[in-house]
PDB file of N, CA and C in Angstrom:
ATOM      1  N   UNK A   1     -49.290 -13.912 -10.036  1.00  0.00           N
ATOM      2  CA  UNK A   1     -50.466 -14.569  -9.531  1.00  0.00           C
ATOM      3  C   UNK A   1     -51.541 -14.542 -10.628  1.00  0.00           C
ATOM      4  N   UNK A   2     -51.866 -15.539 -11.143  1.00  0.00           N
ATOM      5  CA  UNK A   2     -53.779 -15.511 -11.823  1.00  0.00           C
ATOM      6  C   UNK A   2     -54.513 -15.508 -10.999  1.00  0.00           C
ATOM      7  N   UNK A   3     -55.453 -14.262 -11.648  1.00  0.00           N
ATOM      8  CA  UNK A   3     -56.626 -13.813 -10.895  1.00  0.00           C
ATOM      9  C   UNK A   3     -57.657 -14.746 -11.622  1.00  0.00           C
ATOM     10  N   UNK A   4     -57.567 -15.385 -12.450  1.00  0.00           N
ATOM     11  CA  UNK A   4     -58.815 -15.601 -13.387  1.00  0.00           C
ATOM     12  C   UNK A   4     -58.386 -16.934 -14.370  1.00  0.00           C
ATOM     13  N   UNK A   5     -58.793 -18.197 -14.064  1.00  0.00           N
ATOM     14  CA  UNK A   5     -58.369 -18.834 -14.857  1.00  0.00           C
ATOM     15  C   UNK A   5     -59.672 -19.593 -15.500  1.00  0.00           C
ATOM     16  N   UNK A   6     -59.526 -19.779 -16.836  1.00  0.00           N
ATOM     17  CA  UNK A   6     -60.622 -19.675 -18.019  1.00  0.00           C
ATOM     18  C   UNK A   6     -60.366 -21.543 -18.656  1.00  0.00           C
ATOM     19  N   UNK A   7     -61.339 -22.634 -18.686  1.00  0.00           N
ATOM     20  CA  UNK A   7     -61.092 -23.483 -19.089  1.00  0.00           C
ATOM     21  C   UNK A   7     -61.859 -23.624 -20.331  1.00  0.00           C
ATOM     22  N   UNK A   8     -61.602 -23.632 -21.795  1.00  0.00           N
ATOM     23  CA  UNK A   8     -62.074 -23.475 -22.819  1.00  0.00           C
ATOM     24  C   UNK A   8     -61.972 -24.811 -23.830  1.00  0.00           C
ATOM     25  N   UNK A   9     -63.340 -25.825 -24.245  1.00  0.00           N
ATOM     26  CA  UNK A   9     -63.203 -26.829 -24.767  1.00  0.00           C
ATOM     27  C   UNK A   9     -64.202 -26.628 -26.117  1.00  0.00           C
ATOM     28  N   UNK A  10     -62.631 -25.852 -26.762  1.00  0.00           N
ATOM     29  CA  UNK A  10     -62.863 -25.707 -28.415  1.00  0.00           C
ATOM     30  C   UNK A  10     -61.527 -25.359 -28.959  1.00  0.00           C
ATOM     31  N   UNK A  11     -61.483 -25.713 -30.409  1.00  0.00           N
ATOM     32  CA  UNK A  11     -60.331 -25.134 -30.608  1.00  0.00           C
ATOM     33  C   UNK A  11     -59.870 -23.689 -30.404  1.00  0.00           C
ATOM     34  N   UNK A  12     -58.582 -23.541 -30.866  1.00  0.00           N
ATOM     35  CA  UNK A  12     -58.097 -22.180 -30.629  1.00  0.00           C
ATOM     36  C   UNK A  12     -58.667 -21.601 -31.706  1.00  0.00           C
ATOM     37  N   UNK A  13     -59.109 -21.975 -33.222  1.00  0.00           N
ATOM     38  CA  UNK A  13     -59.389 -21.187 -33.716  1.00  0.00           C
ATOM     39  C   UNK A  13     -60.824 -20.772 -33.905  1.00  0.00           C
ATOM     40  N   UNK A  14     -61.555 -21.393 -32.996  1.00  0.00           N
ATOM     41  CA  UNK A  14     -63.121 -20.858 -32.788  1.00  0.00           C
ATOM     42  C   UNK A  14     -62.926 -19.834 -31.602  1.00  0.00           C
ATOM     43  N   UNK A  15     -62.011 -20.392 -30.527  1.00  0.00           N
ATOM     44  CA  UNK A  15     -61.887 -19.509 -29.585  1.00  0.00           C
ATOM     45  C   UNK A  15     -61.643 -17.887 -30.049  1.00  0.00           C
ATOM     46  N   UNK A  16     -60.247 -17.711 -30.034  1.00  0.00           N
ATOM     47  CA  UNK A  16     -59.672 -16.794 -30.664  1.00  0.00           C
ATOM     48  C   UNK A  16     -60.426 -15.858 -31.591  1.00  0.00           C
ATOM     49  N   UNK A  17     -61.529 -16.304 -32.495  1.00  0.00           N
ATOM     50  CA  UNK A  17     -61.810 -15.852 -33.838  1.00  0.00           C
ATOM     51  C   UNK A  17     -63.067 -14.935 -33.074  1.00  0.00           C
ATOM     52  N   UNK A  18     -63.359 -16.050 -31.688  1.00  0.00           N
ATOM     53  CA  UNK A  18     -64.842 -15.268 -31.313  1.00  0.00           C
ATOM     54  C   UNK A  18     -64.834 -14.644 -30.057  1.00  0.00           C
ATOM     55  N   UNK A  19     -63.839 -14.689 -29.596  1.00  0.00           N
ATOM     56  CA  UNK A  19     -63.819 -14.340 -28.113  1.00  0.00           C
ATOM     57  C   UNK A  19     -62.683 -13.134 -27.419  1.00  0.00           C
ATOM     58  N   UNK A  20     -63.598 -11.714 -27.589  1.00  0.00           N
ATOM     59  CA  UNK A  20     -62.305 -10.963 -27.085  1.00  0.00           C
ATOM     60  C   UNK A  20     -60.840 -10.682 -27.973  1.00  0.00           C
ATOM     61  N   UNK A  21     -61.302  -9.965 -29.124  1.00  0.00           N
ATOM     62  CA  UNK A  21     -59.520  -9.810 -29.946  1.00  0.00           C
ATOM     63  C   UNK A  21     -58.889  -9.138 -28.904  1.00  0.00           C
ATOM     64  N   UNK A  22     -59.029  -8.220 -28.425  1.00  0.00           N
ATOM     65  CA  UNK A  22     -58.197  -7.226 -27.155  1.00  0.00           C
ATOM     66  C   UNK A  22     -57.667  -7.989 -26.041  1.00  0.00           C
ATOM     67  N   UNK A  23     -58.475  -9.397 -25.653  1.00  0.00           N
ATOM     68  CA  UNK A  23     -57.842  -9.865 -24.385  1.00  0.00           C
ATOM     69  C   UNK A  23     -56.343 -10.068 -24.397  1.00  0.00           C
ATOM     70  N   UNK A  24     -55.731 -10.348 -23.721  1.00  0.00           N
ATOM     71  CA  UNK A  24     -54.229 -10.410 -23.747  1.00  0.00           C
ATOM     72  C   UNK A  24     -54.333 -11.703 -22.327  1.00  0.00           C
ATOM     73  N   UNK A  25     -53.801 -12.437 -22.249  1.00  0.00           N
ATOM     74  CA  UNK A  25     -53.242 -13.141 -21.270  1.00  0.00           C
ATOM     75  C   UNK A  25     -51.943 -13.282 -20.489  1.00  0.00           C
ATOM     76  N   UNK A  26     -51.514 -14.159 -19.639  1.00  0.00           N
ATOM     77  CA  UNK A  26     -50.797 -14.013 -18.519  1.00  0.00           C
ATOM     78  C   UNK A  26     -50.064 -15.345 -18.824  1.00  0.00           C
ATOM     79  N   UNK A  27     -51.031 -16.297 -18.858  1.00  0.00           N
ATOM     80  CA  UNK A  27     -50.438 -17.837 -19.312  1.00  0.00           C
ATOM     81  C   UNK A  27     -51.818 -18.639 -20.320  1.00  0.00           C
ATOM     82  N   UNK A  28     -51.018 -19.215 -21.121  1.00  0.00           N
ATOM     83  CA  UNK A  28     -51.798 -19.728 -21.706  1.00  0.00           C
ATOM     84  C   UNK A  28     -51.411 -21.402 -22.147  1.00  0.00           C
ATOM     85  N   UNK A  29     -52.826 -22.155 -22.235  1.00  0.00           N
ATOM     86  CA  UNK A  29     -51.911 -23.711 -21.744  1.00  0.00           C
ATOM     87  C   UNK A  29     -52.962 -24.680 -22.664  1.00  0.00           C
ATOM     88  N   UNK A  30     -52.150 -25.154 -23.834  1.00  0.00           N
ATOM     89  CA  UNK A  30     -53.150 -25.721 -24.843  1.00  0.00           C
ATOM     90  C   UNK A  30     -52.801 -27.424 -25.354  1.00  0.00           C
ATOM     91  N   UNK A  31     -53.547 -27.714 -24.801  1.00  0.00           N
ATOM     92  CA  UNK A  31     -53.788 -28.948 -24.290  1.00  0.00           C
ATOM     93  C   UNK A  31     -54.948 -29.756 -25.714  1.00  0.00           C
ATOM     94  N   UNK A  32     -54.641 -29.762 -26.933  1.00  0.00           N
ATOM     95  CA  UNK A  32     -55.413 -29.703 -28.128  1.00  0.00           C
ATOM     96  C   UNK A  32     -55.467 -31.177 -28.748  1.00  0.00           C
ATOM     97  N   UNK A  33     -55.707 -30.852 -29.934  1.00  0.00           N
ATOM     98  CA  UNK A  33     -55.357 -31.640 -31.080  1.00  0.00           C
ATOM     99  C   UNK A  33     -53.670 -32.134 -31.333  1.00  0.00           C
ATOM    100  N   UNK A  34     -53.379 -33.692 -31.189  1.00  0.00           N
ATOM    101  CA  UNK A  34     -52.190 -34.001 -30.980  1.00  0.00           C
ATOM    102  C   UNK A  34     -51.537 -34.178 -32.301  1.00  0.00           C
ATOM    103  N   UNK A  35     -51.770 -33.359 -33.716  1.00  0.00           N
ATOM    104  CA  UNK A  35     -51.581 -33.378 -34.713  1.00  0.00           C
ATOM    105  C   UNK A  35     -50.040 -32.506 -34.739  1.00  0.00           C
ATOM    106  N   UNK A  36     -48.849 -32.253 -35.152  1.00  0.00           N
ATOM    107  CA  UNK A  36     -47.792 -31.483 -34.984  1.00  0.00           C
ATOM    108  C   UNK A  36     -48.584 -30.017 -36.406  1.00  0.00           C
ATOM    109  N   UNK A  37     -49.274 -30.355 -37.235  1.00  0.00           N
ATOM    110  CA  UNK A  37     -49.700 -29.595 -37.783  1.00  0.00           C
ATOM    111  C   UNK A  37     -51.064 -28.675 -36.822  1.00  0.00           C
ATOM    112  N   UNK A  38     -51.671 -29.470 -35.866  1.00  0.00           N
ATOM    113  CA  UNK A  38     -53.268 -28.231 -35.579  1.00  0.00           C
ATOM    114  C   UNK A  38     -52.317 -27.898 -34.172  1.00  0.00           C
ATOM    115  N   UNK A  39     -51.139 -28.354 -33.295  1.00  0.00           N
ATOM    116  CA  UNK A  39     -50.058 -27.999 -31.943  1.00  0.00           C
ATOM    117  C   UNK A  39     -49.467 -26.702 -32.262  1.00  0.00           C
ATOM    118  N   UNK A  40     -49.050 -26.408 -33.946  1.00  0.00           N
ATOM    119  CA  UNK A  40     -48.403 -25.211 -34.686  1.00  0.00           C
ATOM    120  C   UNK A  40     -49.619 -24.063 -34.825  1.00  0.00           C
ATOM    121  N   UNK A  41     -50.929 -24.721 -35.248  1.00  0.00           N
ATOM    122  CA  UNK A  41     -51.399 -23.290 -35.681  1.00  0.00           C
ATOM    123  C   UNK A  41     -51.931 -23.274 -33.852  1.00  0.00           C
ATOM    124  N   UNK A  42     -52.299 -23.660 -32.748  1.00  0.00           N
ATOM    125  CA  UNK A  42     -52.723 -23.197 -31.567  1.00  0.00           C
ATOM    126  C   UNK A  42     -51.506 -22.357 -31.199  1.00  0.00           C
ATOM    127  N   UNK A  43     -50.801 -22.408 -31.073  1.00  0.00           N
ATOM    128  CA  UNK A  43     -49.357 -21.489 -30.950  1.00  0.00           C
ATOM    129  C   UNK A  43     -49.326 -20.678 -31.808  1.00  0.00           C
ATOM    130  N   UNK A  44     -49.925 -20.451 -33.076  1.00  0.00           N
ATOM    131  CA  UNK A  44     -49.686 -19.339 -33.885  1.00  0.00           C
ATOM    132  C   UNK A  44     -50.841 -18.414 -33.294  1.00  0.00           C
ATOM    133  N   UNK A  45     -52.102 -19.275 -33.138  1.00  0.00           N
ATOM    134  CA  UNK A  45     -53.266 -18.222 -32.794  1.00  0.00           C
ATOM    135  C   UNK A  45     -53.263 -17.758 -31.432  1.00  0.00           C
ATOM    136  N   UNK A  46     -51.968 -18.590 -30.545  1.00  0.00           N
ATOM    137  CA  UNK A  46     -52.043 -18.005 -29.544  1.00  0.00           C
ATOM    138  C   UNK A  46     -51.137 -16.878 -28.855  1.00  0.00           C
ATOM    139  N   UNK A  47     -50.013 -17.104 -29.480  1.00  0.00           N
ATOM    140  CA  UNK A  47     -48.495 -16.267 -29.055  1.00  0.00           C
ATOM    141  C   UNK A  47     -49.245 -14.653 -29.420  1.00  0.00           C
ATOM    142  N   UNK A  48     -49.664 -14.083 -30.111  1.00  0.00           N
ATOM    143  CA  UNK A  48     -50.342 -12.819 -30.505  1.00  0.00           C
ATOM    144  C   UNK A  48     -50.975 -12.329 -29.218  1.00  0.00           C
ATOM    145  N   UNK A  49     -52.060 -13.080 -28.288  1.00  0.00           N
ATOM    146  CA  UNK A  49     -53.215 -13.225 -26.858  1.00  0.00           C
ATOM    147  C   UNK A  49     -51.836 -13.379 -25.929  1.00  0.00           C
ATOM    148  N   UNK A  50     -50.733 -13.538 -26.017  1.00  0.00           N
ATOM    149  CA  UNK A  50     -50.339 -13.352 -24.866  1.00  0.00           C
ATOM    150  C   UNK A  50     -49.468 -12.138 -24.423  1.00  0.00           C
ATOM    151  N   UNK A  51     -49.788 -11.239 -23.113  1.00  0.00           N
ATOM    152  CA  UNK A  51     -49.320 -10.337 -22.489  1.00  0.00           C
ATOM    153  C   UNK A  51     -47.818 -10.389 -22.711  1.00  0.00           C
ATOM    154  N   UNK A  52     -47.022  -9.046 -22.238  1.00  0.00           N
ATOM    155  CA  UNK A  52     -44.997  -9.098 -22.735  1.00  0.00           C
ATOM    156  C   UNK A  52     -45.225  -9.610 -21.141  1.00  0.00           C
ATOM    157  N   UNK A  53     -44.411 -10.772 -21.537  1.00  0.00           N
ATOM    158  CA  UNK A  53     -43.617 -11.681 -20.700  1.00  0.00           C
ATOM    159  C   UNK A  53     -44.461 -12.751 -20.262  1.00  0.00           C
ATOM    160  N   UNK A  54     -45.470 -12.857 -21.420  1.00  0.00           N
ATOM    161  CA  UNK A  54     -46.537 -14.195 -20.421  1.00  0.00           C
ATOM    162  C   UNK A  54     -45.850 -15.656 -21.128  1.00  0.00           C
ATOM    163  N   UNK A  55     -46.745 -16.839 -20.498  1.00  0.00           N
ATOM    164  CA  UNK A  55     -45.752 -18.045 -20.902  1.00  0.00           C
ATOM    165  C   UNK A  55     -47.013 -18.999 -21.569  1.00  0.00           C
ATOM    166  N   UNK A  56     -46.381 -19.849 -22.665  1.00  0.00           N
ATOM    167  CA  UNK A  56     -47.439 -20.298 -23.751  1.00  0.00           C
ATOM    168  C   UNK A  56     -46.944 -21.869 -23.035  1.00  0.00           C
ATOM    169  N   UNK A  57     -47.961 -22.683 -22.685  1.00  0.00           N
ATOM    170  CA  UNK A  57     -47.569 -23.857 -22.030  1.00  0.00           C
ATOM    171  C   UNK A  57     -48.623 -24.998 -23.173  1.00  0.00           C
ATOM    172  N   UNK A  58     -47.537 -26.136 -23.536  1.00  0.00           N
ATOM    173  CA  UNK A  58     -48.070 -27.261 -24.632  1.00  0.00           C
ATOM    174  C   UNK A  58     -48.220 -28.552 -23.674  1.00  0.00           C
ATOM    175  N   UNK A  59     -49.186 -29.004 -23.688  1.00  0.00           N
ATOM    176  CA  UNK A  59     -49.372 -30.901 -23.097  1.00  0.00           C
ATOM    177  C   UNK A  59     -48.844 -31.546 -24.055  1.00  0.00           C
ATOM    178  N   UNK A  60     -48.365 -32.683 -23.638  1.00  0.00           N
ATOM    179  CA  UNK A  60     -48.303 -33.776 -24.277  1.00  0.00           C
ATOM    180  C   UNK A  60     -46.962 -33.608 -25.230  1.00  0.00           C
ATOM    181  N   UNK A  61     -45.804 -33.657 -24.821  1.00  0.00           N
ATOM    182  CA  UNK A  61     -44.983 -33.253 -25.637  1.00  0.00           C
ATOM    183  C   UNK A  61     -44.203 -34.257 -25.983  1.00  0.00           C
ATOM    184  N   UNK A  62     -44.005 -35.337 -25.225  1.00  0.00           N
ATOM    185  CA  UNK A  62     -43.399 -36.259 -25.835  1.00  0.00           C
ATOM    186  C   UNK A  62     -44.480 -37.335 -25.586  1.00  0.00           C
ATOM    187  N   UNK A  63     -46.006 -37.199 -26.479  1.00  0.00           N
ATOM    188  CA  UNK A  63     -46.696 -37.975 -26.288  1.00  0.00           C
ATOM    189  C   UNK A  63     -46.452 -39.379 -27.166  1.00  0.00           C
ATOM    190  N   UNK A  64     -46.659 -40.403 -26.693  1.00  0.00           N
ATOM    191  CA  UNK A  64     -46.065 -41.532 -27.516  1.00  0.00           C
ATOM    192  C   UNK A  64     -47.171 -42.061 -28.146  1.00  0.00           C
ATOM    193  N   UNK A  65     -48.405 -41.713 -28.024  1.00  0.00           N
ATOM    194  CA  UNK A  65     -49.594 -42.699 -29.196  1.00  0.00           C
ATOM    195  C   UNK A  65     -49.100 -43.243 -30.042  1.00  0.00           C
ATOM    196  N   UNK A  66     -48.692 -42.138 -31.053  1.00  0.00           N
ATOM    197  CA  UNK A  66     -48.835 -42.338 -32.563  1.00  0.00           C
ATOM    198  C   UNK A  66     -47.067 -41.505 -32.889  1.00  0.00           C
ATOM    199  N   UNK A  67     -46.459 -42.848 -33.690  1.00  0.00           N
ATOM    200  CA  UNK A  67     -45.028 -42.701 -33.973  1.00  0.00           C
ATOM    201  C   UNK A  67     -45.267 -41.665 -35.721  1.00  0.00           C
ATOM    202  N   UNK A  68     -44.079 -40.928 -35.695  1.00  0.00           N
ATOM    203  CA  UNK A  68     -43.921 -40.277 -36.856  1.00  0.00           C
ATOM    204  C   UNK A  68     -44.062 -38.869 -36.487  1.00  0.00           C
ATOM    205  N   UNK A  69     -43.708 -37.692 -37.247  1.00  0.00           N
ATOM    206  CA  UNK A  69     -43.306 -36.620 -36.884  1.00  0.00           C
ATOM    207  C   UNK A  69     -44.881 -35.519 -36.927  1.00  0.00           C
ATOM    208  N   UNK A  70     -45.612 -36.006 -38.161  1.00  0.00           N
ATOM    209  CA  UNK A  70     -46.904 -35.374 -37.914  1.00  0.00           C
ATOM    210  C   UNK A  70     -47.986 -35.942 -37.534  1.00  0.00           C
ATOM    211  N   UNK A  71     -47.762 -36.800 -36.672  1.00  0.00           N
ATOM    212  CA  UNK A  71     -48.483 -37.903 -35.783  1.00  0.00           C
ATOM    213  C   UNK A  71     -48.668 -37.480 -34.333  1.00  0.00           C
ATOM    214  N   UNK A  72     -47.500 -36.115 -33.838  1.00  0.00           N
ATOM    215  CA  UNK A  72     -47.009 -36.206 -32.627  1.00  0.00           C
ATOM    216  C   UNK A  72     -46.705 -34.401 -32.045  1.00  0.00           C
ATOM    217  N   UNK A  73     -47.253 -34.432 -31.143  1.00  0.00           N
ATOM    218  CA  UNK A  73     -47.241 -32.909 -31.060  1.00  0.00           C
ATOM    219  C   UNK A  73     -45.930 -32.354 -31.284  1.00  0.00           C
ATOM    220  N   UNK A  74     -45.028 -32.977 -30.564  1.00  0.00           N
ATOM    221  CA  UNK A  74     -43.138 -32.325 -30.909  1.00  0.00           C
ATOM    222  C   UNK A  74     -43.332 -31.760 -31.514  1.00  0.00           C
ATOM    223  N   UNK A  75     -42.951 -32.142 -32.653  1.00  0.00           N
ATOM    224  CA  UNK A  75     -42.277 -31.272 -34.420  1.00  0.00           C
ATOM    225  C   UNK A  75     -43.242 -29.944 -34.005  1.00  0.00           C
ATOM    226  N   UNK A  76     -44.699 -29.570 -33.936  1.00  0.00           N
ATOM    227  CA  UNK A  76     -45.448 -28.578 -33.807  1.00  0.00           C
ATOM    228  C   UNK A  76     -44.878 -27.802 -32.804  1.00  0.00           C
ATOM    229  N   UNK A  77     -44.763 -28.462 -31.400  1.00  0.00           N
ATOM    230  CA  UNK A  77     -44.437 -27.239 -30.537  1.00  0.00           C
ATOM    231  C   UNK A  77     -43.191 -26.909 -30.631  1.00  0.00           C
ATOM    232  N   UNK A  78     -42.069 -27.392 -31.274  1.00  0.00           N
ATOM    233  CA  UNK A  78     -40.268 -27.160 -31.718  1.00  0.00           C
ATOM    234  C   UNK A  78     -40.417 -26.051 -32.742  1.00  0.00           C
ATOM    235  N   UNK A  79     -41.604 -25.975 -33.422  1.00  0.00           N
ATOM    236  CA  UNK A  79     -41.568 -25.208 -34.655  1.00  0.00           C
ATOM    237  C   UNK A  79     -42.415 -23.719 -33.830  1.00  0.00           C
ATOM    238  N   UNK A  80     -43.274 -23.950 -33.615  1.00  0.00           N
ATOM    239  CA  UNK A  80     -43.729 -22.544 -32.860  1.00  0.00           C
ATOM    240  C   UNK A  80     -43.188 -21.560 -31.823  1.00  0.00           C
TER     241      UNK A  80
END
C-alpha cells in the first residue's frame, strides 16, 4: 500500500540532488524528458532512491513522436 504519494515537476536531477539523500521509496514513476539519453540518466538517479524490492515505473515507452533510437524513450529504459 502507498501511504504517501509525491508529484514532482522537475527533473530527476534537481530533484534527487536537493531533496532528501536518505529517502528511499516504494515506487517510483518517471514520466520525463522523452530523450533515450535524459529516460537513462532518470533511472540512473533513480534505481539508488528505491527501497529492496520497490518498482521503477517509465511512461511512454513505445512513444511514437519522434522516429530513431535517441529520439525515443525505448533504447533509455532497455538500457537502465
Amino acid at each position: 500500500m502507498i501511504s504517501v504519494l509525491k508529484k514532482m515537476k522537475m527533473t530527476s536531477d534537481m530533484y534527487f540532488a536537493n531533496n532528501f539523500p536518505e529517502e528511499k521509496f516504494d515506487f517510483i514513476y518517471i514520466d520525463g524528458a522523452h530523450t533515450s539519453t535524459q529516460v537513462l540518466v532518470d533511472a540512473i538517479n533513480s534505481f539508488p532512491r528505491l527501497k529492496v524490492g520497490g518498482i521503477p515505473a517509465f511512461d511512454d515507452y513505445e512513444w511514437p513522436k519522434y522516429s530513431g533510437t535517441l529520439n525515443n524513450p525505448k533504447s533509455g529504459i532497455d538500457c537502465g
